[in-house]
Each structure stands twice: as structure tokens, then as C-alpha cells.
N, C-alpha and C. Protein backbone atom coordinates (compact mmCIF):
# COMPACT_ATOMS: atom_id res chain seq x y z
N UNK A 1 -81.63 -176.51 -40.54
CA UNK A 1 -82.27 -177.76 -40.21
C UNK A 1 -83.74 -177.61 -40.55
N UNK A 2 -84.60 -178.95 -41.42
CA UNK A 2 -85.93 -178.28 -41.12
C UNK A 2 -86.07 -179.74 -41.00
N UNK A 3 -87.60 -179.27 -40.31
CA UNK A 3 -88.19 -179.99 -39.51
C UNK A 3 -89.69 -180.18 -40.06
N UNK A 4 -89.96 -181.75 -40.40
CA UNK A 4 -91.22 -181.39 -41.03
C UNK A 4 -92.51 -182.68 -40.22
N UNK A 5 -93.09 -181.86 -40.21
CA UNK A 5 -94.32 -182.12 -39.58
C UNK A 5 -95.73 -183.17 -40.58
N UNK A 6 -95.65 -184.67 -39.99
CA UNK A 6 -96.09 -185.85 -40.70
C UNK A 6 -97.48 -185.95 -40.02
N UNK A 7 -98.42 -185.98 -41.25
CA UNK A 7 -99.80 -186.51 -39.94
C UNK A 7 -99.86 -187.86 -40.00
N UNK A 8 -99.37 -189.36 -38.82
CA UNK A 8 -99.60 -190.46 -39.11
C UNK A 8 -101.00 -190.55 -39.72
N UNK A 9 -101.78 -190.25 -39.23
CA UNK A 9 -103.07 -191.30 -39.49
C UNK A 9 -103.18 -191.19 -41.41
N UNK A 10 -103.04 -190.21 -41.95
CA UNK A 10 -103.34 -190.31 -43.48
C UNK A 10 -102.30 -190.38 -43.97
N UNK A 11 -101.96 -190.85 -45.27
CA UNK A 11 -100.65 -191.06 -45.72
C UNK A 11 -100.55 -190.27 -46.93
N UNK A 12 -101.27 -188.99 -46.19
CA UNK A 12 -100.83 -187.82 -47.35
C UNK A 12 -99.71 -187.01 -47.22
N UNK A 13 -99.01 -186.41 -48.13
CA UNK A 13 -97.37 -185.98 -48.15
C UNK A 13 -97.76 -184.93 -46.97
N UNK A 14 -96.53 -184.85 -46.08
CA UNK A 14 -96.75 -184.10 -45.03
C UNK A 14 -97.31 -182.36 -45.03
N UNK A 15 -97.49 -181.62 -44.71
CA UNK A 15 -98.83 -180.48 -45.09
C UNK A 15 -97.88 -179.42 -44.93
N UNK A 16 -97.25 -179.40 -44.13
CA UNK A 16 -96.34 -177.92 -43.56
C UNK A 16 -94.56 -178.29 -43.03
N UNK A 17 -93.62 -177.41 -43.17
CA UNK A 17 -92.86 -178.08 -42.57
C UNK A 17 -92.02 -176.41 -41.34
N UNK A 18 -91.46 -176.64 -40.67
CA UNK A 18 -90.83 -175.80 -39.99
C UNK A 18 -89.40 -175.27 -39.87
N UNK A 19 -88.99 -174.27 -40.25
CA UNK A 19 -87.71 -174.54 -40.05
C UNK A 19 -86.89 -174.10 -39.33
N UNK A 20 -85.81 -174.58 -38.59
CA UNK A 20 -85.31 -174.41 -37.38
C UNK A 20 -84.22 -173.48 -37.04
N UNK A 21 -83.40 -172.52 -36.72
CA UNK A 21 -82.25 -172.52 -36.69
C UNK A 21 -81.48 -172.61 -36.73
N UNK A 22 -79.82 -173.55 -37.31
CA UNK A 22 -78.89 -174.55 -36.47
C UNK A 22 -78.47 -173.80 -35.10
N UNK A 23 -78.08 -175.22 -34.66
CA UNK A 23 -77.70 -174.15 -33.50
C UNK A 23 -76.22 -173.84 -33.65
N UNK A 24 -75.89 -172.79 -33.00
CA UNK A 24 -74.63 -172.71 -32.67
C UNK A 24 -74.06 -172.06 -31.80
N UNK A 25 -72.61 -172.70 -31.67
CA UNK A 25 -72.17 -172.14 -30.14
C UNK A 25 -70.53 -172.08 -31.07
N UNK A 26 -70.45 -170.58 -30.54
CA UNK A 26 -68.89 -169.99 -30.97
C UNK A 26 -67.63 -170.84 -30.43
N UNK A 27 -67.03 -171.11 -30.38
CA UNK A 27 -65.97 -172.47 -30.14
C UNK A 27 -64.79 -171.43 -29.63
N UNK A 28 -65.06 -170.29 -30.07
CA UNK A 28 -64.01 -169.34 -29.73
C UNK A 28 -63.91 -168.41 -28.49
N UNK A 29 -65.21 -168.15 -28.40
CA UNK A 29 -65.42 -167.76 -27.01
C UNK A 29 -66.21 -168.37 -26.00
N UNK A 30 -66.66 -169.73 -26.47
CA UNK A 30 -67.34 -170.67 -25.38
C UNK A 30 -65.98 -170.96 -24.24
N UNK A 31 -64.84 -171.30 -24.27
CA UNK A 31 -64.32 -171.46 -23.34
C UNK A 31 -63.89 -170.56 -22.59
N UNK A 32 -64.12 -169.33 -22.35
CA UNK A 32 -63.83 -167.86 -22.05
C UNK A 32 -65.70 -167.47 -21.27
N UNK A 33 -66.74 -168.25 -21.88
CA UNK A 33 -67.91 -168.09 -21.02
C UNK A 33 -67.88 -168.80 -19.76
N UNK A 34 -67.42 -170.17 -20.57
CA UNK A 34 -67.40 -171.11 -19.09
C UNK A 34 -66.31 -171.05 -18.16
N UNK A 35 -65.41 -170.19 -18.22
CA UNK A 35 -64.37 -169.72 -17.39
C UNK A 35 -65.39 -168.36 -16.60
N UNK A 36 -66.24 -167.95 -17.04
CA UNK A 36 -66.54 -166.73 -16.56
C UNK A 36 -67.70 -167.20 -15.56
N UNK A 37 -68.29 -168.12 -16.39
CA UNK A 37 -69.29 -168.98 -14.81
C UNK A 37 -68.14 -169.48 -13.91
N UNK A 38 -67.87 -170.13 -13.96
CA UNK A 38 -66.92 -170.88 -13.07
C UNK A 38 -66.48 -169.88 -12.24
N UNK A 39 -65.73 -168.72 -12.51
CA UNK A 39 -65.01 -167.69 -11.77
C UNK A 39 -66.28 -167.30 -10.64
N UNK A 40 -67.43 -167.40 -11.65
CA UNK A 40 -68.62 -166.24 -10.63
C UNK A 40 -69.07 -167.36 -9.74
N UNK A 41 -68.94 -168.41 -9.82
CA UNK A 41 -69.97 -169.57 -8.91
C UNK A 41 -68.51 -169.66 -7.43
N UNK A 42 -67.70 -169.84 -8.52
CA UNK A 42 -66.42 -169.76 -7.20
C UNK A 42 -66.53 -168.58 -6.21
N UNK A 43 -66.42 -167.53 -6.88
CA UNK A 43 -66.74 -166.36 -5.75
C UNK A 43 -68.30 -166.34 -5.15
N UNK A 44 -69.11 -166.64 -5.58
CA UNK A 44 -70.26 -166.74 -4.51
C UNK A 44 -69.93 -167.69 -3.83
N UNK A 45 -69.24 -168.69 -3.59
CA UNK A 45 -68.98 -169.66 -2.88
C UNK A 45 -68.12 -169.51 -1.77
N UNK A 46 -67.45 -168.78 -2.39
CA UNK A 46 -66.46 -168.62 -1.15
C UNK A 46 -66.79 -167.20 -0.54
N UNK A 47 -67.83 -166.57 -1.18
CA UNK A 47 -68.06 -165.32 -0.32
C UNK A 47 -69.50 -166.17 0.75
N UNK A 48 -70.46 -167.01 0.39
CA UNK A 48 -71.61 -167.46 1.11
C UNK A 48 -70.43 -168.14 2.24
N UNK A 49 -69.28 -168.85 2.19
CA UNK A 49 -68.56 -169.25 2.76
C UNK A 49 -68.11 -168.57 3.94
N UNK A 50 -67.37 -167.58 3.53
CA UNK A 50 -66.86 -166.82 4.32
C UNK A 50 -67.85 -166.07 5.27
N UNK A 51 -68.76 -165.73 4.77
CA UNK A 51 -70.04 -164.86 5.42
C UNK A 51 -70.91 -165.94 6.49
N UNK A 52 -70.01 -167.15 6.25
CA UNK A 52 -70.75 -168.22 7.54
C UNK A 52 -70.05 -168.13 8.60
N UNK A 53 -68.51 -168.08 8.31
CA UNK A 53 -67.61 -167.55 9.17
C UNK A 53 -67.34 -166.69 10.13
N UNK A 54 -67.35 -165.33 8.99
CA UNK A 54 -67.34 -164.16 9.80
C UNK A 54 -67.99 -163.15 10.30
N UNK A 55 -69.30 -163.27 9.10
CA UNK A 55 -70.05 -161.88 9.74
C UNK A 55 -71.36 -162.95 10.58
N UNK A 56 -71.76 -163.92 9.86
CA UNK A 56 -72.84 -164.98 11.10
C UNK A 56 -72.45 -165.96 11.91
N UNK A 57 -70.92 -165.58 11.87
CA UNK A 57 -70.06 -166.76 12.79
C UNK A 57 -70.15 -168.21 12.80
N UNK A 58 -69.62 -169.15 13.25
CA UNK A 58 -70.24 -170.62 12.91
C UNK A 58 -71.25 -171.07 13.80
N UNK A 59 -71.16 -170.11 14.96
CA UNK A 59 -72.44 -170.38 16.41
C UNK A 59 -73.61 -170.25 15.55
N UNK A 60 -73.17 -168.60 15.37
CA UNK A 60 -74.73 -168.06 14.63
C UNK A 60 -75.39 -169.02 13.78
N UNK A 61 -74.52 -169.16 12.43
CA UNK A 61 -74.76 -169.94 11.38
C UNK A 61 -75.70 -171.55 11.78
N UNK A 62 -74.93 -172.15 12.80
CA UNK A 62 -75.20 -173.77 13.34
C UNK A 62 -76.75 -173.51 14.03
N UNK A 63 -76.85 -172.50 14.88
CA UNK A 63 -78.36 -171.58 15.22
C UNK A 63 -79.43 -171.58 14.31
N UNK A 64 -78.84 -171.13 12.77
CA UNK A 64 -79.24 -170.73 12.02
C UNK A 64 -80.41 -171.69 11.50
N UNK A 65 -79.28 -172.86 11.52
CA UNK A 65 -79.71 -173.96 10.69
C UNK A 65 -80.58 -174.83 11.15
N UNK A 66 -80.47 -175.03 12.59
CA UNK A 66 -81.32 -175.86 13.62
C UNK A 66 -83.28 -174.67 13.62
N UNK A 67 -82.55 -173.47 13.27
CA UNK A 67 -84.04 -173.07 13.43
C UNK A 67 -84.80 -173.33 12.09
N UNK A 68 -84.50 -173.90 11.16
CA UNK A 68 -84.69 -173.86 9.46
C UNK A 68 -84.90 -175.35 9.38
N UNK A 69 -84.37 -176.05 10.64
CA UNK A 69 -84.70 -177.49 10.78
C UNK A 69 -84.14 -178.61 9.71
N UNK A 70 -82.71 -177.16 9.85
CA UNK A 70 -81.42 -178.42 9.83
C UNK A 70 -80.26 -178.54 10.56
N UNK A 71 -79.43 -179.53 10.83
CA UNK A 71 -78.36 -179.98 11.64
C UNK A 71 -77.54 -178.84 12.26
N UNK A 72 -77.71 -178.17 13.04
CA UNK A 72 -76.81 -177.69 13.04
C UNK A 72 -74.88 -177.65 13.22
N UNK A 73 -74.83 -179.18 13.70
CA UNK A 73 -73.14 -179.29 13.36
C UNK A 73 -73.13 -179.67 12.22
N UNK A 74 -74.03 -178.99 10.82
CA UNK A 74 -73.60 -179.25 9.84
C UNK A 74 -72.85 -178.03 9.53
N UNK A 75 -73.11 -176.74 10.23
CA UNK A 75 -72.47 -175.34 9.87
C UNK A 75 -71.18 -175.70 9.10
N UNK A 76 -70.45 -175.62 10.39
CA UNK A 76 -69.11 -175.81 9.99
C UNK A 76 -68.39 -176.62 8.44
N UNK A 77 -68.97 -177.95 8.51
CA UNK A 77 -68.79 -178.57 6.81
C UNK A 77 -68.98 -177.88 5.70
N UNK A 78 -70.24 -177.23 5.52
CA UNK A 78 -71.14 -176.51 4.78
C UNK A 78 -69.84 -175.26 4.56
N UNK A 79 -70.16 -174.67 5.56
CA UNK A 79 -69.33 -173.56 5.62
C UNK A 79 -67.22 -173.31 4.75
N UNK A 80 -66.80 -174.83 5.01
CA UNK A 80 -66.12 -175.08 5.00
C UNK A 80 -65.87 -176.46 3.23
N UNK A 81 -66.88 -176.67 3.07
CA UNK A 81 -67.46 -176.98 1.59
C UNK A 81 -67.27 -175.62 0.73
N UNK A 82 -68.23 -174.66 1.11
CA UNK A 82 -67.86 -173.43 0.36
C UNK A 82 -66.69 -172.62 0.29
N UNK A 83 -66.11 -172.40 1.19
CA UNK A 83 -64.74 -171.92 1.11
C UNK A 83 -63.83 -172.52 0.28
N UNK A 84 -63.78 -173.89 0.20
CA UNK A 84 -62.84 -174.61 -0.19
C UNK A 84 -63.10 -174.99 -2.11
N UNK A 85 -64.58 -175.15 -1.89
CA UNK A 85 -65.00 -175.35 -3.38
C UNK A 85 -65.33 -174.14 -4.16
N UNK A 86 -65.37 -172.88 -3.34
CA UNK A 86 -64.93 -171.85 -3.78
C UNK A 86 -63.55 -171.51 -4.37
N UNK A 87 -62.62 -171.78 -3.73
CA UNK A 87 -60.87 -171.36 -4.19
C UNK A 87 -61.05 -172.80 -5.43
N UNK A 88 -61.43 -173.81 -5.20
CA UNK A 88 -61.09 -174.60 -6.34
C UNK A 88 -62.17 -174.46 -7.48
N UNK A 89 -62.71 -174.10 -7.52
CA UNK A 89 -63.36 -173.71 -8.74
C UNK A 89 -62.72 -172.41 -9.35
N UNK A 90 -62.25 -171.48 -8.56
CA UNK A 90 -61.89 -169.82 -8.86
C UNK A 90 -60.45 -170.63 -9.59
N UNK A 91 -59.94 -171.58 -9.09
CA UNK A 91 -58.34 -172.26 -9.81
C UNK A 91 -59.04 -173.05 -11.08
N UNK A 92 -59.92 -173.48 -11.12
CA UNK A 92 -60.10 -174.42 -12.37
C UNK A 92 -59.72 -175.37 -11.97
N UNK A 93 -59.96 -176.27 -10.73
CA UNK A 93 -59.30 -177.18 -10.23
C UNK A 93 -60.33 -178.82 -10.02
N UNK A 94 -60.23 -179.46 -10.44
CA UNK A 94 -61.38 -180.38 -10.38
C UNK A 94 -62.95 -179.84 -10.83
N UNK A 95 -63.07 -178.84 -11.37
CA UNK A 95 -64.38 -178.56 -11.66
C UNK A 95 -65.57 -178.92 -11.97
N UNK A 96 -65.50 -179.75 -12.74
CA UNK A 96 -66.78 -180.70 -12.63
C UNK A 96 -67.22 -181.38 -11.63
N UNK A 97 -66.33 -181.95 -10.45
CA UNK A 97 -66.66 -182.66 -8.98
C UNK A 97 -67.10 -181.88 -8.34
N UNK A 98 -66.10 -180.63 -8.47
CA UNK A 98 -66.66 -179.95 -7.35
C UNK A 98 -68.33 -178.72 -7.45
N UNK A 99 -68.59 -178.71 -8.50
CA UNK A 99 -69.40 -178.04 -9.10
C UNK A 99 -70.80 -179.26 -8.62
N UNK A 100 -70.74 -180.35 -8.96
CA UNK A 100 -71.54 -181.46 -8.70
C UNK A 100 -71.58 -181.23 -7.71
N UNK A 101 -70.01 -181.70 -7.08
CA UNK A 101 -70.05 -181.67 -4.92
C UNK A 101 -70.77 -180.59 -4.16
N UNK A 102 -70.96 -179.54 -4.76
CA UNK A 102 -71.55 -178.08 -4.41
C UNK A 102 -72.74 -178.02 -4.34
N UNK A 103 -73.81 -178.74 -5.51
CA UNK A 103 -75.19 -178.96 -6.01
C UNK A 103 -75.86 -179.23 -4.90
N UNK A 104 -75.65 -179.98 -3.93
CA UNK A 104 -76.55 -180.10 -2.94
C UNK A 104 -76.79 -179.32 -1.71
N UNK A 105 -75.56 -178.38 -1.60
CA UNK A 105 -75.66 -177.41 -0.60
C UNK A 105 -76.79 -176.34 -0.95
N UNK A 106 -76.95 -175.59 -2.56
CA UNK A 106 -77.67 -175.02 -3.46
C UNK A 106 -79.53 -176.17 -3.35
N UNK A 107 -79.30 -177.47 -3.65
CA UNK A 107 -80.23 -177.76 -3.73
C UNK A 107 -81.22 -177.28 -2.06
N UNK A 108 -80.39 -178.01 -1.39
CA UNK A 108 -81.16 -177.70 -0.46
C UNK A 108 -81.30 -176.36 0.33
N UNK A 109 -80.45 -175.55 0.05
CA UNK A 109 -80.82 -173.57 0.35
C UNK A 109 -81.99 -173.46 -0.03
N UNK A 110 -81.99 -174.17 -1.60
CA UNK A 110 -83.17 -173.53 -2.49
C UNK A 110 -84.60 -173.97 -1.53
N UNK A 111 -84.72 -175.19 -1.24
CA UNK A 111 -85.44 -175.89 -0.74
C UNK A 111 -86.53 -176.28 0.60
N UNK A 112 -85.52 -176.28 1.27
CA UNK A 112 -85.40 -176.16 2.83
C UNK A 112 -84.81 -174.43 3.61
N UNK A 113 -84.77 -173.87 2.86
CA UNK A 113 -84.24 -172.78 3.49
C UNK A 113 -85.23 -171.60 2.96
N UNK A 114 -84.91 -171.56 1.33
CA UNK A 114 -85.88 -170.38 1.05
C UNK A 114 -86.93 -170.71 0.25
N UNK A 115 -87.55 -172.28 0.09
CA UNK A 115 -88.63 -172.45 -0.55
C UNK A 115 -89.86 -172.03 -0.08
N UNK A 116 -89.91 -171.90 1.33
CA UNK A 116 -91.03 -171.35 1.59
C UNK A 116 -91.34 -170.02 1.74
N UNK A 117 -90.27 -169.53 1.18
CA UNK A 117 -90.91 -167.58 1.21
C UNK A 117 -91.14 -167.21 -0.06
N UNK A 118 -91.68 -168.45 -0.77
CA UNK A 118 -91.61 -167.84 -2.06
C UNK A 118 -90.90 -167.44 -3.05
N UNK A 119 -91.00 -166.81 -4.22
CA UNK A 119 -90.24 -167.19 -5.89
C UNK A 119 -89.64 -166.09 -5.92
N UNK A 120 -89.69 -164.72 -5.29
CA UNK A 120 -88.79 -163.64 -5.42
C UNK A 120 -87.64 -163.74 -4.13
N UNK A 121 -86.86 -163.47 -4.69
CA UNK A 121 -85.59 -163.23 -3.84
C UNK A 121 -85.72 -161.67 -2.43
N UNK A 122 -86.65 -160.96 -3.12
CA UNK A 122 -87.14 -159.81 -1.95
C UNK A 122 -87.83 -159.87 -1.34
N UNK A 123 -88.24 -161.29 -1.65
CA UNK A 123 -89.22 -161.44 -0.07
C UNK A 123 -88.34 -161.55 1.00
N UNK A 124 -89.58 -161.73 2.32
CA UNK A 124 -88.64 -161.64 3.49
C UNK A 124 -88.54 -162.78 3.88
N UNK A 125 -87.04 -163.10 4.06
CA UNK A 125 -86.42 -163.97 4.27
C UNK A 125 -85.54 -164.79 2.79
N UNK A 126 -86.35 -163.58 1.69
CA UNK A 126 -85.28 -164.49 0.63
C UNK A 126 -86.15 -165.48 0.22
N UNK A 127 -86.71 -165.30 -1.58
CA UNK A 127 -87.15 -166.68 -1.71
C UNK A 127 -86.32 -167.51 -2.83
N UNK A 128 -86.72 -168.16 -3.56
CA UNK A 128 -86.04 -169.12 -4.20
C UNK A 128 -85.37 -169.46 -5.16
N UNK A 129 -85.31 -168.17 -5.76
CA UNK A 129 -85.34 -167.41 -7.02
C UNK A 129 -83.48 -167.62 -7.05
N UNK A 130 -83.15 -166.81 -6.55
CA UNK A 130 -81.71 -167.01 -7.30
C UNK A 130 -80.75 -168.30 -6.41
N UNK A 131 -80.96 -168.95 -5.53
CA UNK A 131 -80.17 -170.23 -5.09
C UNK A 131 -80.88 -171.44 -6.05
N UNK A 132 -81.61 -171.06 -6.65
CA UNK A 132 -82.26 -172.22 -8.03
C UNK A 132 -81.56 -171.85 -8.71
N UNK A 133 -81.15 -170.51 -9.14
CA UNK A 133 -80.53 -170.31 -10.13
C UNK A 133 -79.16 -170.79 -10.19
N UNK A 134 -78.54 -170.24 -8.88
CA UNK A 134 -77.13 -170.73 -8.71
C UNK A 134 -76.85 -172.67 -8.86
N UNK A 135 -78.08 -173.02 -7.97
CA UNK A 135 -77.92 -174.77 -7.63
C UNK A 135 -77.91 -175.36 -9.78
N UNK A 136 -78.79 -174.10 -10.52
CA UNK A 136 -78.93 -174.85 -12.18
C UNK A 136 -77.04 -174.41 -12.85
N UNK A 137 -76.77 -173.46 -12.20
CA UNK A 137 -75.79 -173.04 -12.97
C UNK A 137 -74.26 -174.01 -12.30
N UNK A 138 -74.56 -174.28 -11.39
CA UNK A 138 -73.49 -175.30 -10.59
C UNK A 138 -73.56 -176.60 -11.68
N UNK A 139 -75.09 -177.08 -11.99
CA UNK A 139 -74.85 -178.51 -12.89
C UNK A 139 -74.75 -178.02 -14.12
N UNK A 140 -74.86 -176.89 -14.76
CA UNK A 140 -74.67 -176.69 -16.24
C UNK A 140 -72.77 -176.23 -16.33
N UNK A 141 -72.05 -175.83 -14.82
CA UNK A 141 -70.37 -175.68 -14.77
C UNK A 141 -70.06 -177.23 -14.85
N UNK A 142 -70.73 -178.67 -13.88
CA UNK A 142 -70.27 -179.63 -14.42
C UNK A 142 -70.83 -180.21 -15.83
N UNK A 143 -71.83 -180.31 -16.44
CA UNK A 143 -71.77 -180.45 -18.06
C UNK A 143 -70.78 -179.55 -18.70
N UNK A 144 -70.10 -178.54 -18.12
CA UNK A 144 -69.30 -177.61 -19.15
C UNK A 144 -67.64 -177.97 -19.09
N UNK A 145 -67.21 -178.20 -17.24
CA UNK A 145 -66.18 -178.21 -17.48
C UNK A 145 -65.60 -177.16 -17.18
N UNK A 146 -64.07 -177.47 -17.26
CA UNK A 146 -63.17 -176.22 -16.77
C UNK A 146 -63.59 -174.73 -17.32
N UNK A 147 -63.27 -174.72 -18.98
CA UNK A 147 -63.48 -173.74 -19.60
C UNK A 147 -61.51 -172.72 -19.72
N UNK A 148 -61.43 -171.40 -20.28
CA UNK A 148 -59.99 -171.27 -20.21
C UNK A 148 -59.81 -171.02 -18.87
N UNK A 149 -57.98 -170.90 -18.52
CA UNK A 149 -57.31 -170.34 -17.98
C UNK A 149 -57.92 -170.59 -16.54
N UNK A 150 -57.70 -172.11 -16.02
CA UNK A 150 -58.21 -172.92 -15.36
C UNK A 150 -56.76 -173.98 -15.17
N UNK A 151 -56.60 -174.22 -14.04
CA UNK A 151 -55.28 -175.33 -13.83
C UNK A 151 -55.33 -176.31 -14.35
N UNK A 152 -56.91 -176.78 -13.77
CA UNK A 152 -56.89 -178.27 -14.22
C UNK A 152 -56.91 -178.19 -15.71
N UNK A 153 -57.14 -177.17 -16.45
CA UNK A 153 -56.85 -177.79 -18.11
C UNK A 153 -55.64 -177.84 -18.49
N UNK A 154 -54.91 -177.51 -17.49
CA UNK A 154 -53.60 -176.64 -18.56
C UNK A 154 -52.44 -178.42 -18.09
């Protein structure tokens, strides 16, 4: 592809031009990447899930949330959002909804939970760094889609 660079104001032939890369994306193993996000967003999901459950309980967790100055009878949903949109993403099962449906639990971790400790994840308390990452990679699984060896494609 090139790309060439026009100066409006004079209407002299353009001076330089650039040239680009094409892009490309392997067709052969793109659906074998996006099976491999999908698999990994599912298991953090249902492991942040489970870990609301069992090791911070849903008391703890609902505690948790009221001190972070959010709802705490939201625990349980939340908790129960991830578990569930965990196993269906790990199936390939509605993936794009639920990848979307997920985005806001991520948005707001990122946000309300660890935006204020800052951009590294080793700070204390965890900063923002990788639930941004996860909340970008949740909307780039719904632009992608199932990907292979996923129910819902088959």
C-alpha cells in the first residue's frame, strides 16, 4: 500500500510518499488465536468468580465492595456473572454477548476499584494495569467472535 503525502495549499506534485505495510492476518491460525483468548478470559473469569466464592466468601466479597463504595448485594450477581460467563465463554457459547455482558464488571474493577492505586498492578492494593487490560481484551473477544473449537460455531 503506499501512501502519499499532498501539500493542499500548493498544487505542486506531491513531495514524498510513504509506504505502508499491507496488513495481514493469517486466516489459518487467526481462529485458533481467538479461541486461545476466549479460553484465557473464560478462565480468569471463572477463577475471579470462584475466588468471590470461596476463598473471600460472598460476606467477605459484599464487605468488600461496600468499602470500595460499591453495592454490596451486588457480590453475589457479580460473582455469579463470572462463574457463569466464565464456563460459557471456556464452551464458545454465545461469545460475543457474553464477552460484551462481562465488559462492565472489568470496566468498573478497572475504575472504581483499582484506579486509584495507580498504573502498576504491584502497587498496593493492585492498580489498573491489567483489569484494563482484561476489560480491552473482553471487547476485542466480542469484535472477534467465537474463534475454533467453540460450540456456538460448530
Amino acid at each position: 500500500m503506499k501512501l502519499t503525502i499532498h501539500d493542499p495549499v500548493s498544487s505542486a506534485p506531491p513531495a514524498r510518499s510513504l509506504r505502508l505495510a499491507k496488513p495481514t492476518i493469517d486466516l489459518d491460525t487467526a481462529p485458533y488465536a481467538i479461541a486461545l483468548l476466549r479460553l484465557s478470559l473464560g478462565l480468569l473469569f471463572l477463577a475471579h468468580g470462584l475466588l468471590k466464592v470461596f476463598t473471600f466468601t460472598l460476606p467477605g466479597t459484599a464487605q468488600f465492595f461496600d468499602s470500595v463504595g460499591l453495592p454490596g448485594f451486588m457480590a453475589a450477581p457479580v460473582a455469579l456473572a463470572e462463574i457463569i460467563g466464565g464456563l460459557l465463554l471456556i464452551a464458545g457459547i454465545y461469545t460475543r454477548w457474553v464477552a460484551l455482558g462481562l465488559f462492565p464488571i472489568l470496566l468498573v474493577a478497572t475504575l472504581k476499584v483499582h484506579g486509584a492505586n495507580g498504573w502498576l498492578f504491584t502497587n498496593e492494593g493492585g492498580g489498573w494495569e491489567f483489569p484494563a487490560l482484561f476489560a480491552i481484551a473482553s471487547l476485542v473477544q466480542f469484535l472477534l467472535g467465537d474463534g475454533a473449537y467453540a460450540i456456538g460455531s460448530i
